[in-house]
C-alpha atoms as a PDB file:
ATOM      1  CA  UNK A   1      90.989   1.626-113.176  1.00  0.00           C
ATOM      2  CA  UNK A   2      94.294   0.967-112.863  1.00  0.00           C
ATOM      3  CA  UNK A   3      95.691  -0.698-109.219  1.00  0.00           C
ATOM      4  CA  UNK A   4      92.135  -1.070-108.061  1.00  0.00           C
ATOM      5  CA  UNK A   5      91.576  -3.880-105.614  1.00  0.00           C
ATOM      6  CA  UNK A   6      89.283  -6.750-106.702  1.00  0.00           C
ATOM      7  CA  UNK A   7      86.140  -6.682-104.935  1.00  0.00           C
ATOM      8  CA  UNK A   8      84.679  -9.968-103.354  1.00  0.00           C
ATOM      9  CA  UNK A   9      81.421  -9.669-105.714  1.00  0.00           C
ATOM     10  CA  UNK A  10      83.636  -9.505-108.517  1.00  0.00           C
ATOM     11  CA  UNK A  11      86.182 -12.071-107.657  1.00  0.00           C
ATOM     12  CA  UNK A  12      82.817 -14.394-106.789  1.00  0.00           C
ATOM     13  CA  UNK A  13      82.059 -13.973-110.239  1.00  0.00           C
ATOM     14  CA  UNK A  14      85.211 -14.317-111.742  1.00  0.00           C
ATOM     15  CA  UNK A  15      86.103 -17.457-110.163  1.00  0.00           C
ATOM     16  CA  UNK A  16      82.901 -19.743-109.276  1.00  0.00           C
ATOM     17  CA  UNK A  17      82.456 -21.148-112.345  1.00  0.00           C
ATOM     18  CA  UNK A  18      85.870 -22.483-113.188  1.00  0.00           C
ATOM     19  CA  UNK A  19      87.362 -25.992-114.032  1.00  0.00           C
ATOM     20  CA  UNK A  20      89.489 -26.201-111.219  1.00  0.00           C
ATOM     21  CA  UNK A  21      89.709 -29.923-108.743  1.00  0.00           C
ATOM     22  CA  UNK A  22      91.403 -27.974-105.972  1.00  0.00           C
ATOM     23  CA  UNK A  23      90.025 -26.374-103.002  1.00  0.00           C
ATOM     24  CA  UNK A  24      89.288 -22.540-103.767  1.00  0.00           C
ATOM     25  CA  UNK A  25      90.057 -20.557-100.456  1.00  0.00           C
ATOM     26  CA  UNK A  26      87.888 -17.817-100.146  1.00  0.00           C
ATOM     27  CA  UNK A  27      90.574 -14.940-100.087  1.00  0.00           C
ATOM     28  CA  UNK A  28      88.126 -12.309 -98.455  1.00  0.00           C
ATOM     29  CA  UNK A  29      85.809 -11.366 -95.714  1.00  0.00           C
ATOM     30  CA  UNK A  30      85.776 -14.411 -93.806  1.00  0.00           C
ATOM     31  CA  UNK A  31      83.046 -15.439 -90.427  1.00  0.00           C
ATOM     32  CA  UNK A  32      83.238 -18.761 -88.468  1.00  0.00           C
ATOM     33  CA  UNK A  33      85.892 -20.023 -90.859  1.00  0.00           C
ATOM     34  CA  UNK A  34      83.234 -19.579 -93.707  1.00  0.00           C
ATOM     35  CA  UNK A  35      83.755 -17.145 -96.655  1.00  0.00           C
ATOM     36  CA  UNK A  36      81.150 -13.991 -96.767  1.00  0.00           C
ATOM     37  CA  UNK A  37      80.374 -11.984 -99.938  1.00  0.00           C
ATOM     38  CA  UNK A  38      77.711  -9.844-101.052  1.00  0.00           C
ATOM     39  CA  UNK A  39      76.427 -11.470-104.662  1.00  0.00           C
ATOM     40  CA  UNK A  40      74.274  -8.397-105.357  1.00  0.00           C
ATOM     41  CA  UNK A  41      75.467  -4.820-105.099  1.00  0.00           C
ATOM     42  CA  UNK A  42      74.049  -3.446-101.535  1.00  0.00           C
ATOM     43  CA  UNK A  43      73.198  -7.186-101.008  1.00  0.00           C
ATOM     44  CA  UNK A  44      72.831  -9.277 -97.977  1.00  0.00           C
ATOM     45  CA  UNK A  45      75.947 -10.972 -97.011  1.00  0.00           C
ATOM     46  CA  UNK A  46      75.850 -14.790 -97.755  1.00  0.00           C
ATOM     47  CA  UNK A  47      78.100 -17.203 -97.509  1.00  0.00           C
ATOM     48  CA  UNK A  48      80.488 -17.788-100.779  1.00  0.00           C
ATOM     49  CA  UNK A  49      79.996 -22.065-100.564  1.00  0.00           C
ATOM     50  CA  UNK A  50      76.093 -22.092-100.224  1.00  0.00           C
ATOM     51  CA  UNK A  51      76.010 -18.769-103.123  1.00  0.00           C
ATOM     52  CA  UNK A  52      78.126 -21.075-105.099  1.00  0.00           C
ATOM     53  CA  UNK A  53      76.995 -24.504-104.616  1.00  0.00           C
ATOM     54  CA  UNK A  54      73.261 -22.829-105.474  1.00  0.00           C
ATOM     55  CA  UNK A  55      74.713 -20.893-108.241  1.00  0.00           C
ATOM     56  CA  UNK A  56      76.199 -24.083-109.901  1.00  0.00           C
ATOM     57  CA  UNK A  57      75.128 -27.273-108.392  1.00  0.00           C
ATOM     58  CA  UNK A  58      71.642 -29.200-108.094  1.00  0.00           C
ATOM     59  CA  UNK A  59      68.891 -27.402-106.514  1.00  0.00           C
ATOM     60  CA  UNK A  60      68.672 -27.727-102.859  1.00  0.00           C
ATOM     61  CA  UNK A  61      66.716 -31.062-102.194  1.00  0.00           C
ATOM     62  CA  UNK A  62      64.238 -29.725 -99.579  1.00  0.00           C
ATOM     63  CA  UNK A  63      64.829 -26.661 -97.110  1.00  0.00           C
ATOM     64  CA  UNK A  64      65.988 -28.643 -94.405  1.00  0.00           C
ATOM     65  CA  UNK A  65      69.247 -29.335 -96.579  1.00  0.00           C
ATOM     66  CA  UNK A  66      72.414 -27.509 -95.873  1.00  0.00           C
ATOM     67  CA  UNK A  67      75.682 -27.241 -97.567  1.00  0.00           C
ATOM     68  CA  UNK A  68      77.890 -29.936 -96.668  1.00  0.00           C
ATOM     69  CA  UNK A  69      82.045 -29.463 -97.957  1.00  0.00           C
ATOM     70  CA  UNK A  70      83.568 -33.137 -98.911  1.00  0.00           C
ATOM     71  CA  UNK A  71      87.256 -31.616 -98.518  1.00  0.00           C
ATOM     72  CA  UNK A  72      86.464 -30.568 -95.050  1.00  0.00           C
ATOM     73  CA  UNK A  73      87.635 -26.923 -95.629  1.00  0.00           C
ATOM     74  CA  UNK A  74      85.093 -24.895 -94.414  1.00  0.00           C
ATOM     75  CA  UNK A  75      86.733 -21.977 -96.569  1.00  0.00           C
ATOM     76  CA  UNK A  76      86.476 -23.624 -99.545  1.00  0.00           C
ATOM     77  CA  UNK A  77      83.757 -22.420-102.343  1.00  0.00           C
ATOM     78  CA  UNK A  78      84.337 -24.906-105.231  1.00  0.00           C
ATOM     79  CA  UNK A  79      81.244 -26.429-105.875  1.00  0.00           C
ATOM     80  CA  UNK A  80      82.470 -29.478-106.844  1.00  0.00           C
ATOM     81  CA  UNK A  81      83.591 -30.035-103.147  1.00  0.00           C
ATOM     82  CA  UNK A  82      80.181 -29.780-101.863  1.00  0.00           C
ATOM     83  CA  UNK A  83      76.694 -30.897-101.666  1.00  0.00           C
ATOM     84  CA  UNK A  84      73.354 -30.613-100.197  1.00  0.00           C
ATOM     85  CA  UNK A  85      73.386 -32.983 -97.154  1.00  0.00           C
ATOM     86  CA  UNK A  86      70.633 -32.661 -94.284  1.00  0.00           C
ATOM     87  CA  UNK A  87      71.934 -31.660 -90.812  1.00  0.00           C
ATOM     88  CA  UNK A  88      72.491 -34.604 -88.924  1.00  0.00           C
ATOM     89  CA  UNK A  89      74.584 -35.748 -91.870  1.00  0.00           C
ATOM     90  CA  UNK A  90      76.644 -32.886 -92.038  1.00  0.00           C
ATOM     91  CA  UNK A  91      77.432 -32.824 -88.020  1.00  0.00           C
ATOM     92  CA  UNK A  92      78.538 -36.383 -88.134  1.00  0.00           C
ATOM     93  CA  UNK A  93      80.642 -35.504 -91.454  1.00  0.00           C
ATOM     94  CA  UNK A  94      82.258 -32.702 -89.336  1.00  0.00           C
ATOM     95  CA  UNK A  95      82.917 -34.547 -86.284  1.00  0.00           C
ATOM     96  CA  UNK A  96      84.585 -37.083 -88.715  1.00  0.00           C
ATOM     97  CA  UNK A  97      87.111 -34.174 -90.357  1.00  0.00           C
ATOM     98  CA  UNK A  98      87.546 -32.966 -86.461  1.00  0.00           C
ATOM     99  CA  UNK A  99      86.086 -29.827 -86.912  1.00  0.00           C
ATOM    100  CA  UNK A 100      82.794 -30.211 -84.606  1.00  0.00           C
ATOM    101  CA  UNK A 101      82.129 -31.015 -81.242  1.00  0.00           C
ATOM    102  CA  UNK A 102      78.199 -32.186 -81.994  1.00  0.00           C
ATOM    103  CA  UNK A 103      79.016 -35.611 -81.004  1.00  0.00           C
ATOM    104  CA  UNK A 104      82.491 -36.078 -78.909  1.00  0.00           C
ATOM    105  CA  UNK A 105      82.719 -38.562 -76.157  1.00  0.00           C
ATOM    106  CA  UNK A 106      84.835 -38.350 -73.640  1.00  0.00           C
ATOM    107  CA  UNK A 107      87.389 -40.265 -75.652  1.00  0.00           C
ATOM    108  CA  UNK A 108      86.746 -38.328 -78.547  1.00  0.00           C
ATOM    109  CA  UNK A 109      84.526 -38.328 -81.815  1.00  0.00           C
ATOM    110  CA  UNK A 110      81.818 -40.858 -82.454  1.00  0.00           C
ATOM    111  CA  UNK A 111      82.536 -41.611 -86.220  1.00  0.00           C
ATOM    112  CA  UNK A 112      79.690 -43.360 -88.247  1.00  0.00           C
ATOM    113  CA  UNK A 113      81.563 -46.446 -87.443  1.00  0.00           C
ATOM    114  CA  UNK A 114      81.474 -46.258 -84.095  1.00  0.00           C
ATOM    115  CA  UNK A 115      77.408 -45.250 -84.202  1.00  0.00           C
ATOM    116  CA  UNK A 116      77.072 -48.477 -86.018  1.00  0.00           C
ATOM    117  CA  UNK A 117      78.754 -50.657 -83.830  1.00  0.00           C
ATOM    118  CA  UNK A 118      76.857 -49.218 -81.357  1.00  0.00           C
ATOM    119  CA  UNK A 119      73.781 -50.265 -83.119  1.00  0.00           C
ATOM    120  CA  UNK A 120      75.446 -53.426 -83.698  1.00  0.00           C
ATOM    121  CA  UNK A 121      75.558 -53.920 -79.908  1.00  0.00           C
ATOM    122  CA  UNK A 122      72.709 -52.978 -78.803  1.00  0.00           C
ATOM    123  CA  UNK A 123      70.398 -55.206 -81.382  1.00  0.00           C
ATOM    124  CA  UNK A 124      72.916 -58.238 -80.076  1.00  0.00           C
ATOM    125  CA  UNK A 125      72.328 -57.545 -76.592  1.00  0.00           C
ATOM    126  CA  UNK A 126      74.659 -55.455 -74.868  1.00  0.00           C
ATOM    127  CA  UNK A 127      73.920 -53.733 -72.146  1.00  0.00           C
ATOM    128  CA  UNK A 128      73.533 -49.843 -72.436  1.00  0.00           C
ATOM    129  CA  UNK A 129      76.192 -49.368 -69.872  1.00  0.00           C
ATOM    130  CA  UNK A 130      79.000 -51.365 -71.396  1.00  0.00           C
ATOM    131  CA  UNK A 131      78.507 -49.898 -74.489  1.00  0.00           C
ATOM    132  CA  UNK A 132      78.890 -46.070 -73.188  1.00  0.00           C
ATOM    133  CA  UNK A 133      81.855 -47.113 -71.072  1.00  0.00           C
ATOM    134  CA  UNK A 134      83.627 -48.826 -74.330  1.00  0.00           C
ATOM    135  CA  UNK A 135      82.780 -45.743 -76.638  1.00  0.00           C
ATOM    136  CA  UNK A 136      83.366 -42.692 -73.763  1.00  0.00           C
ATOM    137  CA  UNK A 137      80.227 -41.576 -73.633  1.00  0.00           C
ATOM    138  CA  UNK A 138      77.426 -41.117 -71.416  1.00  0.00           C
ATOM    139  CA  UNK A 139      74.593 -43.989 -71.183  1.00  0.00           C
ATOM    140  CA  UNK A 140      72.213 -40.840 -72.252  1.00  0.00           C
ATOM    141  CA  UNK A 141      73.454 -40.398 -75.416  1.00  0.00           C
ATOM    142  CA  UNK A 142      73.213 -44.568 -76.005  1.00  0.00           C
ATOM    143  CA  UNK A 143      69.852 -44.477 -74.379  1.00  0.00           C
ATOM    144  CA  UNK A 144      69.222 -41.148 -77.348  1.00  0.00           C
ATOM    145  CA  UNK A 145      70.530 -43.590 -79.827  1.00  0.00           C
ATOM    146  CA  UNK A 146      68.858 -46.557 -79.245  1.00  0.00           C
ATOM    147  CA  UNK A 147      65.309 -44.262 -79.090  1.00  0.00           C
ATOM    148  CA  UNK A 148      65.970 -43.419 -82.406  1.00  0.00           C
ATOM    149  CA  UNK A 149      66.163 -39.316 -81.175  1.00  0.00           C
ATOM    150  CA  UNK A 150      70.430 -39.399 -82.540  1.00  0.00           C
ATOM    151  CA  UNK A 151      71.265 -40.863 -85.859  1.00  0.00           C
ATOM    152  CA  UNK A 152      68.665 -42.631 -86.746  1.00  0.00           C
ATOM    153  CA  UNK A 153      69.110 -41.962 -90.423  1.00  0.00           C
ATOM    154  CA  UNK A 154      72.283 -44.182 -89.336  1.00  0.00           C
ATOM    155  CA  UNK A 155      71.023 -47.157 -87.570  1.00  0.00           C
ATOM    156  CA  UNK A 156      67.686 -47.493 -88.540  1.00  0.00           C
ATOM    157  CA  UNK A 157      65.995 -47.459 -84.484  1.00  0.00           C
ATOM    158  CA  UNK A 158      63.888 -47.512 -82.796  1.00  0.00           C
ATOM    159  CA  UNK A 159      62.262 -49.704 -85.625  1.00  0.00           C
ATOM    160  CA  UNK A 160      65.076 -51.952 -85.852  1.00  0.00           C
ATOM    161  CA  UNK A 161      65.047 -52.754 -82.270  1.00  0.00           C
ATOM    162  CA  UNK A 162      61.211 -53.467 -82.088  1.00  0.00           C
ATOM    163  CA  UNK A 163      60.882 -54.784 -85.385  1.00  0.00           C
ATOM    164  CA  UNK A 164      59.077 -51.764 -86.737  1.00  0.00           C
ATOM    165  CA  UNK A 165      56.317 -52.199 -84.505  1.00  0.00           C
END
């Protein structure tokens, strides 16, 4: 038919698998800044970067992994600007690009940097107080930190601190 528009299943299709380095906006339905698209006729809705990254990257690593975008475009569907990445790695990868308040001080983001030099003080000695007045942020979230309960993946606590023990 002649002068039809595309359909979002069909441009899905027609696109996901190409050769293309360059972020791939998702030119449709859009929710949360997030492309939508039914893959199967009368389908559920799903989003086009986790349809795409399962259509034509490794298999999810365990059910707790989500879809994590290295470009930072949360439109974006290439495949080959994402991967599987649990949650607590994909907040702090957000907060990095600026697009996620998961883990703002009152100065502003926490990067991984700054949760490892936050580590870094803490196993030399500094007091919990200094080190949430330097970074912005409440004592809380050092106290959270230092517990092991906030990116531990990160710094390695509370073993670190006690020695594993």
């Amino acid at each position: 038919m002649a002068g039809r528009k595309p359909k979002a299943r069909d441009h899905f299709w027609a696109t996901v698998g190409n050769d293309s380095n360059e972020c791939m906006e998702w030119p449709f339905a859009i929710d949360g800044g997030y492309g939508r698209v039914r893959i199967e006729p009368g389908g559920k809705p799903v989003r086009a970067h986790v349809a795409a990254l399962e259509l034509m990257g490794p298999p999810r690593p365990s059910p707790n992994h989500e879809v994590a975008h290295n470009c930072g475009n949360p439109a974006c569907y290439n495949w080959r600007h994402l991967r599987w990445a649990e949650r607590s790695d994909n907040l702090m990868d957000r907060a990095e690009q600026g697009r996620s308040r998961a883990i703002k001080g009152k100065k502003g983001f926490l990067s991984r940097g700054d949760v490892f030099e936050i580590a870094n003080s803490l196993m030399l000695g500094e007091t919990r107080r200094e080190i949430a007045e330097r970074f912005g942020c409440t004592r809380r979230l050092i106290d959270l930190i230092a517990q092991g309960k906030r990116h531990a993946k990160l710094t390695g606590f509370p073993e670190a601190l006690t020695g594993g023990s």
